[in-house]
Protein backbone atom coordinates (compact mmCIF):
# COMPACT_ATOMS: atom_id res chain seq x y z
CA UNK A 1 37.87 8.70 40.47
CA UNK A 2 37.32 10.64 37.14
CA UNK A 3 34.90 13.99 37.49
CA UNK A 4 31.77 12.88 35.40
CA UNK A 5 30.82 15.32 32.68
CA UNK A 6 27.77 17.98 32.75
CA UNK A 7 24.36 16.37 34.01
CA UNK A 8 21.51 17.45 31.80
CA UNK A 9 20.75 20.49 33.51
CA UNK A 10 23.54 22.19 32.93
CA UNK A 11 23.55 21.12 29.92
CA UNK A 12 20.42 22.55 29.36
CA UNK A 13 21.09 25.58 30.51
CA UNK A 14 24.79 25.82 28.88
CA UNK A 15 22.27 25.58 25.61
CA UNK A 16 19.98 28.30 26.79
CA UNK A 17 22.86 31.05 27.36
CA UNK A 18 24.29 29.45 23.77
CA UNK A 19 20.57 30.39 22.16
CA UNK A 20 20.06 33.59 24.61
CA UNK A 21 23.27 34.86 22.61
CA UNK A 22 22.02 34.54 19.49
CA UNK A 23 18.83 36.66 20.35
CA UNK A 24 16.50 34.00 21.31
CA UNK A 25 14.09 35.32 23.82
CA UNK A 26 12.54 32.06 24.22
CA UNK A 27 15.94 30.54 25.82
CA UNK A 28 15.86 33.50 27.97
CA UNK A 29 11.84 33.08 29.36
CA UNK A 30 13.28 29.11 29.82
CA UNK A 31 16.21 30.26 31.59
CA UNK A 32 14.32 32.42 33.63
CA UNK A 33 11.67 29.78 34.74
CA UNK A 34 14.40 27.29 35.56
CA UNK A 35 16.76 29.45 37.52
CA UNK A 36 14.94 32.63 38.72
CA UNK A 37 14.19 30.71 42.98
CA UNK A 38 17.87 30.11 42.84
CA UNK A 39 18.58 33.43 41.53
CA UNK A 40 15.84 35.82 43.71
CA UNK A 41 16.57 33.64 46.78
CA UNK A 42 20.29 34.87 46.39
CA UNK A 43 19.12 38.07 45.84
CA UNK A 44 17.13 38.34 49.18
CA UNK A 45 19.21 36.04 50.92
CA UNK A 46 21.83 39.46 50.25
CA UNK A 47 19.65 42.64 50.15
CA UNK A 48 17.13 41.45 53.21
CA UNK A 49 14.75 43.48 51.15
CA UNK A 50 11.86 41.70 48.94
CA UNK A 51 11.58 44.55 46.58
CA UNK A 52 14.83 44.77 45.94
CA UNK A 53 15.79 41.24 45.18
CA UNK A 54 13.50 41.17 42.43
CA UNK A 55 14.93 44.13 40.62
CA UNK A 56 18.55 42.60 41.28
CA UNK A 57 16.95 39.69 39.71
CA UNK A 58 15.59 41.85 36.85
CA UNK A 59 19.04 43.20 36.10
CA UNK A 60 20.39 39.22 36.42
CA UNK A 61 18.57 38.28 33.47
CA UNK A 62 19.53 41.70 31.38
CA UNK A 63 23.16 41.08 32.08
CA UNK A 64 22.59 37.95 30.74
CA UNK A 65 20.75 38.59 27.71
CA UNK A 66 23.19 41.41 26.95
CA UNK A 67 26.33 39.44 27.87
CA UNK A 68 25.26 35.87 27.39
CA UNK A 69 28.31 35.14 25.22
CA UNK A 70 30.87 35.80 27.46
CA UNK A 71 29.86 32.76 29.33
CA UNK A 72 32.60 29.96 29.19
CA UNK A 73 31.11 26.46 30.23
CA UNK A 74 34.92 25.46 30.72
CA UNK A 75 35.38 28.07 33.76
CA UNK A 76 32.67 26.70 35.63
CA UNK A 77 28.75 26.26 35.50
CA UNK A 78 26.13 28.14 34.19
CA UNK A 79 24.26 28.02 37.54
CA UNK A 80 27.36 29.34 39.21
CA UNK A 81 27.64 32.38 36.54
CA UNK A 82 24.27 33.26 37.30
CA UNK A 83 24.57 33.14 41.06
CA UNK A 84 27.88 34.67 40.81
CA UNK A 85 26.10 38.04 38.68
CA UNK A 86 23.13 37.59 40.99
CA UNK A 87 25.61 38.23 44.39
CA UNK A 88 27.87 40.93 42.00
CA UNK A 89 24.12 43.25 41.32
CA UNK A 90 22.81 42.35 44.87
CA UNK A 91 26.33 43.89 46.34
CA UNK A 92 26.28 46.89 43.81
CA UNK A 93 22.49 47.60 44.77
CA UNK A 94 23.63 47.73 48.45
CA UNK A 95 26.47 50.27 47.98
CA UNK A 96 24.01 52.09 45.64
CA UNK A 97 21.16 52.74 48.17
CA UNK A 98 18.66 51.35 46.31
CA UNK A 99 16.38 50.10 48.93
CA UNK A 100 15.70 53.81 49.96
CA UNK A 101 14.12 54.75 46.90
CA UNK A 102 10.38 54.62 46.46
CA UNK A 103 9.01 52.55 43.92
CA UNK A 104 5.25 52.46 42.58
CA UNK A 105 3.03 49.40 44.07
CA UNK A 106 2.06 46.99 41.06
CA UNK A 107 -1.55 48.00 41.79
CA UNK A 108 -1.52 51.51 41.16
CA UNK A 109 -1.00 50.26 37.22
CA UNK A 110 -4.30 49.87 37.20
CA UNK A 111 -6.03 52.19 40.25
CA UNK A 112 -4.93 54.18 43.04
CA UNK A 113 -4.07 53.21 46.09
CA UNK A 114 -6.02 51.80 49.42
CA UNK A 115 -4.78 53.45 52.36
CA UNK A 116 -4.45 50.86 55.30
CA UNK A 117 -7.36 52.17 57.67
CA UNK A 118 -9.98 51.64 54.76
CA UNK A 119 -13.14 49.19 54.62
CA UNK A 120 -11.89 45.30 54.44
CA UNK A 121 -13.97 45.28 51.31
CA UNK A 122 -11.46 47.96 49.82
CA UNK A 123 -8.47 45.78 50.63
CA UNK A 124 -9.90 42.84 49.35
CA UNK A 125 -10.42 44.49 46.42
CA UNK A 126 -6.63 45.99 46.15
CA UNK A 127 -5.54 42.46 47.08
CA UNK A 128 -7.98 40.92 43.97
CA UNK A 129 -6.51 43.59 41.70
CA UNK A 130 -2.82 42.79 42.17
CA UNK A 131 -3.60 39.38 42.11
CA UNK A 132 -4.73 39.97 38.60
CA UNK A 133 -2.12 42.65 37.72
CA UNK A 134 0.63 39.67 38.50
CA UNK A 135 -1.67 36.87 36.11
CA UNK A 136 -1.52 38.85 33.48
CA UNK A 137 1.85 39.80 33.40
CA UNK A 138 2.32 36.34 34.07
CA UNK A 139 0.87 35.77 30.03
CA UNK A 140 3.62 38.00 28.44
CA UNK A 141 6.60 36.99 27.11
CA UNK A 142 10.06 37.34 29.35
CA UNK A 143 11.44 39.99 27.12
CA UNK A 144 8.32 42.75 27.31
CA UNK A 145 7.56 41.55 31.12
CA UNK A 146 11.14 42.75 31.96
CA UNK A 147 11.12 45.97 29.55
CA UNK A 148 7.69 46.78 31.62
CA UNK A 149 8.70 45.91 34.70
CA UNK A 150 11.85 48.32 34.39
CA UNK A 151 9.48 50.90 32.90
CA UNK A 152 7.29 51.16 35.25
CA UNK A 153 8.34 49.22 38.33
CA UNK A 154 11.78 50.94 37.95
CA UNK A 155 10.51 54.01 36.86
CA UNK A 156 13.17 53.81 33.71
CA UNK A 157 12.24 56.09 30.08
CA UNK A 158 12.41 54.61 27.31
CA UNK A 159 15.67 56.33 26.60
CA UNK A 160 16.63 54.89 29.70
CA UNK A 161 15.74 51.18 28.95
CA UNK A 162 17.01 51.48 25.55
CA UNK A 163 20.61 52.06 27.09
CA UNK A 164 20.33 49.68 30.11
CA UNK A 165 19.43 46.67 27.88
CA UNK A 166 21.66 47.00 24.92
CA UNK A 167 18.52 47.43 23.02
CA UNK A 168 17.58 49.91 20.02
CA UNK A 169 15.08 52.72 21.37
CA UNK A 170 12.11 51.55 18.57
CA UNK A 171 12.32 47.96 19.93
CA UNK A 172 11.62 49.31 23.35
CA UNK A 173 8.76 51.32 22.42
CA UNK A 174 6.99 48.76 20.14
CA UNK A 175 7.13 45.81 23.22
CA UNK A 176 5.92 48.38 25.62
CA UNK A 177 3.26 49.28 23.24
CA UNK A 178 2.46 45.74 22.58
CA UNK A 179 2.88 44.36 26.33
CA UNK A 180 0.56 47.04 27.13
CA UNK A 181 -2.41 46.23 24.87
CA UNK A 182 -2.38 42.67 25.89
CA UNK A 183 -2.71 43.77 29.24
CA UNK A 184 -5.44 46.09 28.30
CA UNK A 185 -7.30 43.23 26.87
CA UNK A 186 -6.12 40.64 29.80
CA UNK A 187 -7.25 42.90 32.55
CA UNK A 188 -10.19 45.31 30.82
CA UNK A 189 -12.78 42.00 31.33
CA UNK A 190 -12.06 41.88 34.84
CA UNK A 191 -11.47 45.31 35.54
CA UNK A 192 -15.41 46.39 33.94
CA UNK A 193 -16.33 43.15 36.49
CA UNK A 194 -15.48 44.31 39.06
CA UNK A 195 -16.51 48.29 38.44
CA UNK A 196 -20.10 46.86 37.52
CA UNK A 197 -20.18 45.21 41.01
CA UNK A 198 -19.36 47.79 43.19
């Protein structure tokens, strides 16, 4: 029997990577919304560690941004070549130790933090807060969501981020600066809400 040719997702994402390597951060957020449950559930499936699997899957999606061309839709499919840089960064984060280093909790972007023997009211609080940290990160683009999420999830400089993405230093800074304010205006509503209640 003859092998059928690509069904339309892969063909869909074959275009993606094709657009992702011309610069198009739009292909990558699409990319990224399509494939990241395959990709994370690798991830975790590997490290055993939540935390961890989403910064393998962070670096997933920079490899690919950065290295998008070298993809070749006749050596096999573009899920495969994602899964197969997904189990290559969840291996190399195992040999690398990373799940021993401390990372910042996504809700000390915006307070400190609740220690565990405090008031229920305080944890529901820390539990509204991160659940509103996460929406509106959710509103950014893929591109500045990632360069923040290395920034300060990571705890990269911009130097830093500038090398590990392939990208110049002033691009960095100015989607940091501009991910940043649209948080600010995002979460500053419901930040001043919730001060005024307490």
């Amino acid at each position: 029997m003859p092998e059928s040719g690509p069904d339309s997702n892969e063909l869909r994402l074959r275009e993606w990577i094709a657009r992702i390597s011309r610069g198009d951060e739009l292909a990558l957020g699409q990319l990224y919304d399509a494939t990241i449950g395959r990709v994370y559930g690798l991830a975790l499936r590997i490290t055993r560690n939540a935390q961890l699997a989403e910064e393998v899957a962070e670096d997933v999606y920079w490899q690919v941004w950065r290295q998008a061309l070298r993809f070749d839709a006749a050596r096999g499919h573009a899920i495969g070549w994602l899964l197969t840089i997904t189990r290559s960064r969840a291996l190399d984060s195992l040999r690398r130790g990373d799940e021993a280093q401390p990372h910042p909790e996504p809700e000390s972007l915006i307070t400190g933090e609740v220690s565990s023997d405090g008031d229920p009211q305080d944890l529901l609080e820390a539990v509204q807060r991160d659940h509103q940290l996460h929406a509106a990160l959710a509103t950014l683009d893929a591109l500045p969501r990632q360069l923040l999420a290395l920034a300060f999830f990571r705890g990269l400089t911009h130097e830093e981020i500038a090398t590990h993405c392939a990208l110049p230093l002033g691009t960095v800074k100015s989607h940091i600066r501009r991910a940043l304010a649209a948080l600010k205006r995002v979460l500053s509503p419901e930040i001043a809400a919730t001060e005024s209640t307490s």
